[in-house]
C-alpha atoms as a PDB file:
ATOM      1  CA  UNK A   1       0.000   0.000   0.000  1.00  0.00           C
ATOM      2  CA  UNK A   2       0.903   3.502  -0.822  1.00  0.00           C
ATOM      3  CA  UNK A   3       1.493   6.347   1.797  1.00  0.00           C
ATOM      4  CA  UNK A   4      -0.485   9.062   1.199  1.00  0.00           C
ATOM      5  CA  UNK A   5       2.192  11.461   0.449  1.00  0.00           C
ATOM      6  CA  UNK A   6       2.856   9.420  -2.431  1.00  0.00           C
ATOM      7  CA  UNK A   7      -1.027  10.411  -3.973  1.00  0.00           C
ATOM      8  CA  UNK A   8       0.261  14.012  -5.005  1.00  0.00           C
ATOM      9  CA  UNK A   9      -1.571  15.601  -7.867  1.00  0.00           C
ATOM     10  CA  UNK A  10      -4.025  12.650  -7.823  1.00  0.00           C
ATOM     11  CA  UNK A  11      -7.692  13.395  -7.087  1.00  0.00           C
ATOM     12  CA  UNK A  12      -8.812  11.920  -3.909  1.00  0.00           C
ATOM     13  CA  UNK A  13     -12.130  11.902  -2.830  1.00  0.00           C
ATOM     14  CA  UNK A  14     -14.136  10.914   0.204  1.00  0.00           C
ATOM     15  CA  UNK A  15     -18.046   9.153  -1.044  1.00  0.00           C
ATOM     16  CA  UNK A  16     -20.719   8.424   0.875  1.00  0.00           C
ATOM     17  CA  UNK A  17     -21.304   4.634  -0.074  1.00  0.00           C
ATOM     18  CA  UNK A  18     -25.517   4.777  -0.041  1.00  0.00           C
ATOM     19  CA  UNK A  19     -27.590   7.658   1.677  1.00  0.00           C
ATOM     20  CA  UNK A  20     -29.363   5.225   3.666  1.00  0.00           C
ATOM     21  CA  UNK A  21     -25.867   4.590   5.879  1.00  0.00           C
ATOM     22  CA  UNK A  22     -23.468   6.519   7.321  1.00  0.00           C
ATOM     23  CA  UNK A  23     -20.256   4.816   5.451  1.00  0.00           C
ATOM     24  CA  UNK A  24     -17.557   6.714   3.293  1.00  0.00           C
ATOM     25  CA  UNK A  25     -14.799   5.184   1.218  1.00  0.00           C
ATOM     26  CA  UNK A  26     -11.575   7.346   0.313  1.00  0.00           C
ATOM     27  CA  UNK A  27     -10.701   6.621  -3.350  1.00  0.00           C
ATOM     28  CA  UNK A  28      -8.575   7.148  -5.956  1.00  0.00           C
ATOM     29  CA  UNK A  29      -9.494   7.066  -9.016  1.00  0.00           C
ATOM     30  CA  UNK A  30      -8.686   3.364  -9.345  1.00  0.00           C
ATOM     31  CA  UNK A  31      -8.676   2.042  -5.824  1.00  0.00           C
ATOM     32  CA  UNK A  32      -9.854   2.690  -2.034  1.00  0.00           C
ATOM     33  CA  UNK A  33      -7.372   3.459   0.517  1.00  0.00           C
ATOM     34  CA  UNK A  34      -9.517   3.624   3.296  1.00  0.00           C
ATOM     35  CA  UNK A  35     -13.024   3.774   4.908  1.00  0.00           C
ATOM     36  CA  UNK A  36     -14.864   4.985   8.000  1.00  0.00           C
ATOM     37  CA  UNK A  37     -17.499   3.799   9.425  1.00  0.00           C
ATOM     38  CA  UNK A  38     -20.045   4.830  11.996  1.00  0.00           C
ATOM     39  CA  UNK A  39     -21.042   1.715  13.885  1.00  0.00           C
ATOM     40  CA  UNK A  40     -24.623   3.077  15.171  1.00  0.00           C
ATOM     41  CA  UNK A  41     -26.942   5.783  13.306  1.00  0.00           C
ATOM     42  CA  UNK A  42     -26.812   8.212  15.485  1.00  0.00           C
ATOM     43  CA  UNK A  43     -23.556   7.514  16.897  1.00  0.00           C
ATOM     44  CA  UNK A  44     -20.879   9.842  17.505  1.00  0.00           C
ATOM     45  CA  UNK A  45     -17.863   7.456  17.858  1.00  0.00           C
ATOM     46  CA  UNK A  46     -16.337   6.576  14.437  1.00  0.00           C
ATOM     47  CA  UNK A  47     -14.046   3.939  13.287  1.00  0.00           C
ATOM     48  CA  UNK A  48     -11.980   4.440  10.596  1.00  0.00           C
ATOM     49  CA  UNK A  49      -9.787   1.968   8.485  1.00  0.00           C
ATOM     50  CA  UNK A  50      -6.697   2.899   6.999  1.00  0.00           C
ATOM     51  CA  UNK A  51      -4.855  -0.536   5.198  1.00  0.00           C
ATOM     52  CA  UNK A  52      -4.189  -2.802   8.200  1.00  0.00           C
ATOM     53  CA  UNK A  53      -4.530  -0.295  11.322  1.00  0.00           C
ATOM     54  CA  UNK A  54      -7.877   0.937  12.315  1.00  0.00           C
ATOM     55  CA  UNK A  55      -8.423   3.902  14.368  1.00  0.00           C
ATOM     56  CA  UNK A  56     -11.708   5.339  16.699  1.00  0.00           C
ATOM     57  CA  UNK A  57     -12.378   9.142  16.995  1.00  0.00           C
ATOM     58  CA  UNK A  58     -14.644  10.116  19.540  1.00  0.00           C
ATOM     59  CA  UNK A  59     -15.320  12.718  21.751  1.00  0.00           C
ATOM     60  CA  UNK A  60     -15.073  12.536  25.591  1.00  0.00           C
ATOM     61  CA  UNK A  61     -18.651  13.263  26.442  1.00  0.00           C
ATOM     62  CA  UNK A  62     -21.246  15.234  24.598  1.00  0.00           C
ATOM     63  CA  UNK A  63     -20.321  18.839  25.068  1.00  0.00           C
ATOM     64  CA  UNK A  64     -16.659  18.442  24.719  1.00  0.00           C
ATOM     65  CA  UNK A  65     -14.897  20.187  21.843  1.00  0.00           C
ATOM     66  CA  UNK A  66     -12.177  17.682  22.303  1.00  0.00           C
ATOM     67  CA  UNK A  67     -11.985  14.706  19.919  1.00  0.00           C
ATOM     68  CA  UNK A  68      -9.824  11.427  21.104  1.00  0.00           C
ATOM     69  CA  UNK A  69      -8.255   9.303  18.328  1.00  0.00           C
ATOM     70  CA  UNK A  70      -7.092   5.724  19.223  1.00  0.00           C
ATOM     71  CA  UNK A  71      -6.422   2.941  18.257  1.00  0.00           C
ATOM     72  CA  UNK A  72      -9.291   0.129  18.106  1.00  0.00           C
ATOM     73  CA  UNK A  73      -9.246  -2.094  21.198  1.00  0.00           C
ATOM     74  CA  UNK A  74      -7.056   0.209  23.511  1.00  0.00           C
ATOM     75  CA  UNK A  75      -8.273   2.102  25.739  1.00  0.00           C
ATOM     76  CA  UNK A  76      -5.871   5.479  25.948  1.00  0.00           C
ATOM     77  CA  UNK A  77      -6.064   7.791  22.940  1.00  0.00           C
ATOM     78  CA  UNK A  78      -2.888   8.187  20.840  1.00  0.00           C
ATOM     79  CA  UNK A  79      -3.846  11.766  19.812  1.00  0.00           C
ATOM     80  CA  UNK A  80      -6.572  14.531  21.010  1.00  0.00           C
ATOM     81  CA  UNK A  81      -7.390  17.236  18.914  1.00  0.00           C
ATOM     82  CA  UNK A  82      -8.388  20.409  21.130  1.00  0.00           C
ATOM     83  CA  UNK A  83     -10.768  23.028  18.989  1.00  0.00           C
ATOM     84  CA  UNK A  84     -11.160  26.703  19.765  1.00  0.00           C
ATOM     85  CA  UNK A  85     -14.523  28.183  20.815  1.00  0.00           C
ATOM     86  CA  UNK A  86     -16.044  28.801  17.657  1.00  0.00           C
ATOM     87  CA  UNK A  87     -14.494  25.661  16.142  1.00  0.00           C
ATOM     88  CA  UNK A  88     -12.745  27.611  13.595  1.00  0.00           C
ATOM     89  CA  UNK A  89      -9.416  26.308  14.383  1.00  0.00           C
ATOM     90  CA  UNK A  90      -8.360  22.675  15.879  1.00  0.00           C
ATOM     91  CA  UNK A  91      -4.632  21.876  17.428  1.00  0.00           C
ATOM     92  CA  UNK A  92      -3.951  18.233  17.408  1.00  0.00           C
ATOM     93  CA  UNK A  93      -1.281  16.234  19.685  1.00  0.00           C
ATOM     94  CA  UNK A  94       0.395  13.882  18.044  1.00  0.00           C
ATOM     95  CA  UNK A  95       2.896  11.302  19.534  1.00  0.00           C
ATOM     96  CA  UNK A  96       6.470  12.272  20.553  1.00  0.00           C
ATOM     97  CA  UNK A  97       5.265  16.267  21.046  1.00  0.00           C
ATOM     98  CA  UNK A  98       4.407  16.811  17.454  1.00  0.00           C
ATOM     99  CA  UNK A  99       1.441  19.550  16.750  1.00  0.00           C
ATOM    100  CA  UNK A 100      -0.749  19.950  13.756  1.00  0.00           C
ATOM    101  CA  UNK A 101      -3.308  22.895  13.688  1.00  0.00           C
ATOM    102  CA  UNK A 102      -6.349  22.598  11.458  1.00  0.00           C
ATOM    103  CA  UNK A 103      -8.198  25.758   9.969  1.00  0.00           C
ATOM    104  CA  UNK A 104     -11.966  25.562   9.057  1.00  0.00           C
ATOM    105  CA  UNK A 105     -13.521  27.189   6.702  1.00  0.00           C
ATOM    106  CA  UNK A 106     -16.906  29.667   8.316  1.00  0.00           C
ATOM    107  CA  UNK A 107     -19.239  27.295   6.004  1.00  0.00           C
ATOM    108  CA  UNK A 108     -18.183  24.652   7.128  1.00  0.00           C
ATOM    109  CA  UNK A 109     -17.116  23.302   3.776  1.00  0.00           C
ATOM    110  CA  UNK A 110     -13.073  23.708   3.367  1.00  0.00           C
ATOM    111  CA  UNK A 111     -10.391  22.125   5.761  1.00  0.00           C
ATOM    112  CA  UNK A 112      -7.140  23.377   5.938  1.00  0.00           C
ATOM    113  CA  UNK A 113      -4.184  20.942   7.652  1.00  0.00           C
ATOM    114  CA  UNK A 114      -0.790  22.419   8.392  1.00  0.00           C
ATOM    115  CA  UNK A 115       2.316  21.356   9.921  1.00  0.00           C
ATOM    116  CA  UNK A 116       3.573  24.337  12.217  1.00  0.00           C
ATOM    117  CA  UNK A 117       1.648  27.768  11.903  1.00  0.00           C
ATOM    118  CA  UNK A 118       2.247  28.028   7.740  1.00  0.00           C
ATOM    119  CA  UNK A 119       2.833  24.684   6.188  1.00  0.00           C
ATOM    120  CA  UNK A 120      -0.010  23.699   3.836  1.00  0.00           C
ATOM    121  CA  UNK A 121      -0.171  20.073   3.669  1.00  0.00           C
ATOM    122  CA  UNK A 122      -3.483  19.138   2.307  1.00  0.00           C
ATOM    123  CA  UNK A 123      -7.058  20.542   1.754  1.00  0.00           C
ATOM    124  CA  UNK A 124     -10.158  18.522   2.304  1.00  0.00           C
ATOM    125  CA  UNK A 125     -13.283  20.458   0.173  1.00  0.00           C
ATOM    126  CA  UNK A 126     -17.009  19.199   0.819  1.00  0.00           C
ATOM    127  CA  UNK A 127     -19.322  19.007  -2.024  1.00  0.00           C
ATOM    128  CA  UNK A 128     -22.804  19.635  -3.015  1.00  0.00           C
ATOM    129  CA  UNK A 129     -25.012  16.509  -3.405  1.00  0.00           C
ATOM    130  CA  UNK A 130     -27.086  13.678  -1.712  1.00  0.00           C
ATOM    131  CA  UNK A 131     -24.721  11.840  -0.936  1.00  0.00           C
ATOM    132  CA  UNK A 132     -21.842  13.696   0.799  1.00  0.00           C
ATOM    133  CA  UNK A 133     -18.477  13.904  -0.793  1.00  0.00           C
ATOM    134  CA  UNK A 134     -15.463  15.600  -0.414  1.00  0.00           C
ATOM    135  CA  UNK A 135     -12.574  15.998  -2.030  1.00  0.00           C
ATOM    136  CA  UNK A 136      -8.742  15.876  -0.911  1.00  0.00           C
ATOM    137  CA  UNK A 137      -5.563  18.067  -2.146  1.00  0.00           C
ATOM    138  CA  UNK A 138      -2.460  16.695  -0.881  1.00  0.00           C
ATOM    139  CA  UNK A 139      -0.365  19.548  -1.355  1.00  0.00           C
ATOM    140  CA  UNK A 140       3.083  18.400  -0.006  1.00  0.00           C
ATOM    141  CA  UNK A 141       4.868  15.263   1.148  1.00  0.00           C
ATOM    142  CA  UNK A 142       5.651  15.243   4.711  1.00  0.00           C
ATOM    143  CA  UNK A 143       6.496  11.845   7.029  1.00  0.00           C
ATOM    144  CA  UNK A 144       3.291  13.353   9.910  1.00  0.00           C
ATOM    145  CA  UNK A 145       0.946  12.544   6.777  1.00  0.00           C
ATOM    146  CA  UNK A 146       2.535   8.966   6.252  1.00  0.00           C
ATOM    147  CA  UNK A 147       2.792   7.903   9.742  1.00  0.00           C
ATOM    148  CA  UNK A 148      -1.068   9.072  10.631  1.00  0.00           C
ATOM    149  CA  UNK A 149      -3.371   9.124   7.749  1.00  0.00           C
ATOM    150  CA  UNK A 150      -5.823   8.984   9.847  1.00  0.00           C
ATOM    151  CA  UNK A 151      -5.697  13.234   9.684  1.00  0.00           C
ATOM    152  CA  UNK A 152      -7.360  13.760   6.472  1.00  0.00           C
ATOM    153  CA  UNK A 153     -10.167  11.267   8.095  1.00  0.00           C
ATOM    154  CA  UNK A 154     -10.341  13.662  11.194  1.00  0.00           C
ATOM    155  CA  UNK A 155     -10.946  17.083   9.158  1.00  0.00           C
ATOM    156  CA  UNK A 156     -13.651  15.627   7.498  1.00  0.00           C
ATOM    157  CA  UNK A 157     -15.278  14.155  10.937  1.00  0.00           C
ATOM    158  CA  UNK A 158     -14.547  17.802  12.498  1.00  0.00           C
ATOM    159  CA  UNK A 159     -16.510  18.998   9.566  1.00  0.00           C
ATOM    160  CA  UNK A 160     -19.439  16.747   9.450  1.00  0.00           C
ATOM    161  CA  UNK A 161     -19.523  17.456  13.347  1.00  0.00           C
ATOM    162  CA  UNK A 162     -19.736  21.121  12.291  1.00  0.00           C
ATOM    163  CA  UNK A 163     -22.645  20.441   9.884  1.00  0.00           C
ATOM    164  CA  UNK A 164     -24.515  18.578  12.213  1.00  0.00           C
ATOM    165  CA  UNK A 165     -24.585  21.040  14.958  1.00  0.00           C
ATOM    166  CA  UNK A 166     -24.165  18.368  17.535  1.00  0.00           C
ATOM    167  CA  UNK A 167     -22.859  21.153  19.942  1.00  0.00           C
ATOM    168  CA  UNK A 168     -19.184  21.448  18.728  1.00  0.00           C
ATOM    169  CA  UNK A 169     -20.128  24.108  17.204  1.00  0.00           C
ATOM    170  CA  UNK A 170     -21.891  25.954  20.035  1.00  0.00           C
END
């Protein structure tokens, strides 16, 4: 399997598999890389699947603006994402001290990840339609995107979140 550094000037794009469920596939043109999966309708907890690894984001309790990412079966989060008030801007703790901030767009349709305070790394976009559907612009190759691609699956939760005004927003 690829890292996703490696998918460059490819269009990527997140689908929504049927609009009766809540699963999304991210694709290439000719193959999925990954998926993620909401395990109850009206569940908040998501578990996404990324080649052999798969990951959970969910938030502590309901009106926390903190999301927890680990790893499925274990109980202590590898990574927490801390949003601001108006959930415009997200700071995420990776392992070994690392920090990536994520911008969001104020209609809640454009993700922005960067490494440090300027370094554009990708761009998740949501679409128009029935179905939901984003697209992905990886815009440099950095070893933080290859080691956790499970980021580019956490903007588009934050955003969905966001849409859904299930009080991150608030």
């Amino acid at each position: 399997m690829q890292n996703l550094s490696d998918y460059i000037g490819q269009i990527i794009s997140i689908t929504q598999r049927s609009i009766w469920k809540r699963e999304y596939e991210i694709r290439t043109e000719k193959e999925v890389i990954g998926k993620i999966v909401y395990p109850k309708f009206f569940s908040e907890r998501v578990e996404c699947k990324f080649g052999n690894d798969t990951f959970e984001f969910r938030r502590p309790h309901i009106f926390s603006n903190d999301i927890e990412i680990r790893k499925s079966g274990y109980q202590l989060p590898i990574a927490v994402m801390h949003s601001n008030f108006l959930a415009s801007k997200g700071i995420v703790d990776l392992p070994r001290g690392k920090k990536m901030i994520m911008k969001f767009g104020t209609f809640k349709s454009k993700a922005e990840i960067y490494l440090g305070e300027n370094d554009l790394i990708a761009i998740v976009n949501n679409k128009f339609s029935f179905k939901e559907k984003c697209e992905i612009t990886i815009e440099r190759r950095t070893e933080i995107l290859d080691e956790n691609p499970w980021i580019i699956f956490l903007a588009f939760y934050f955003l969905q979140l966001k849409r859904r005004n299930t009080g991150v927003a608030h």
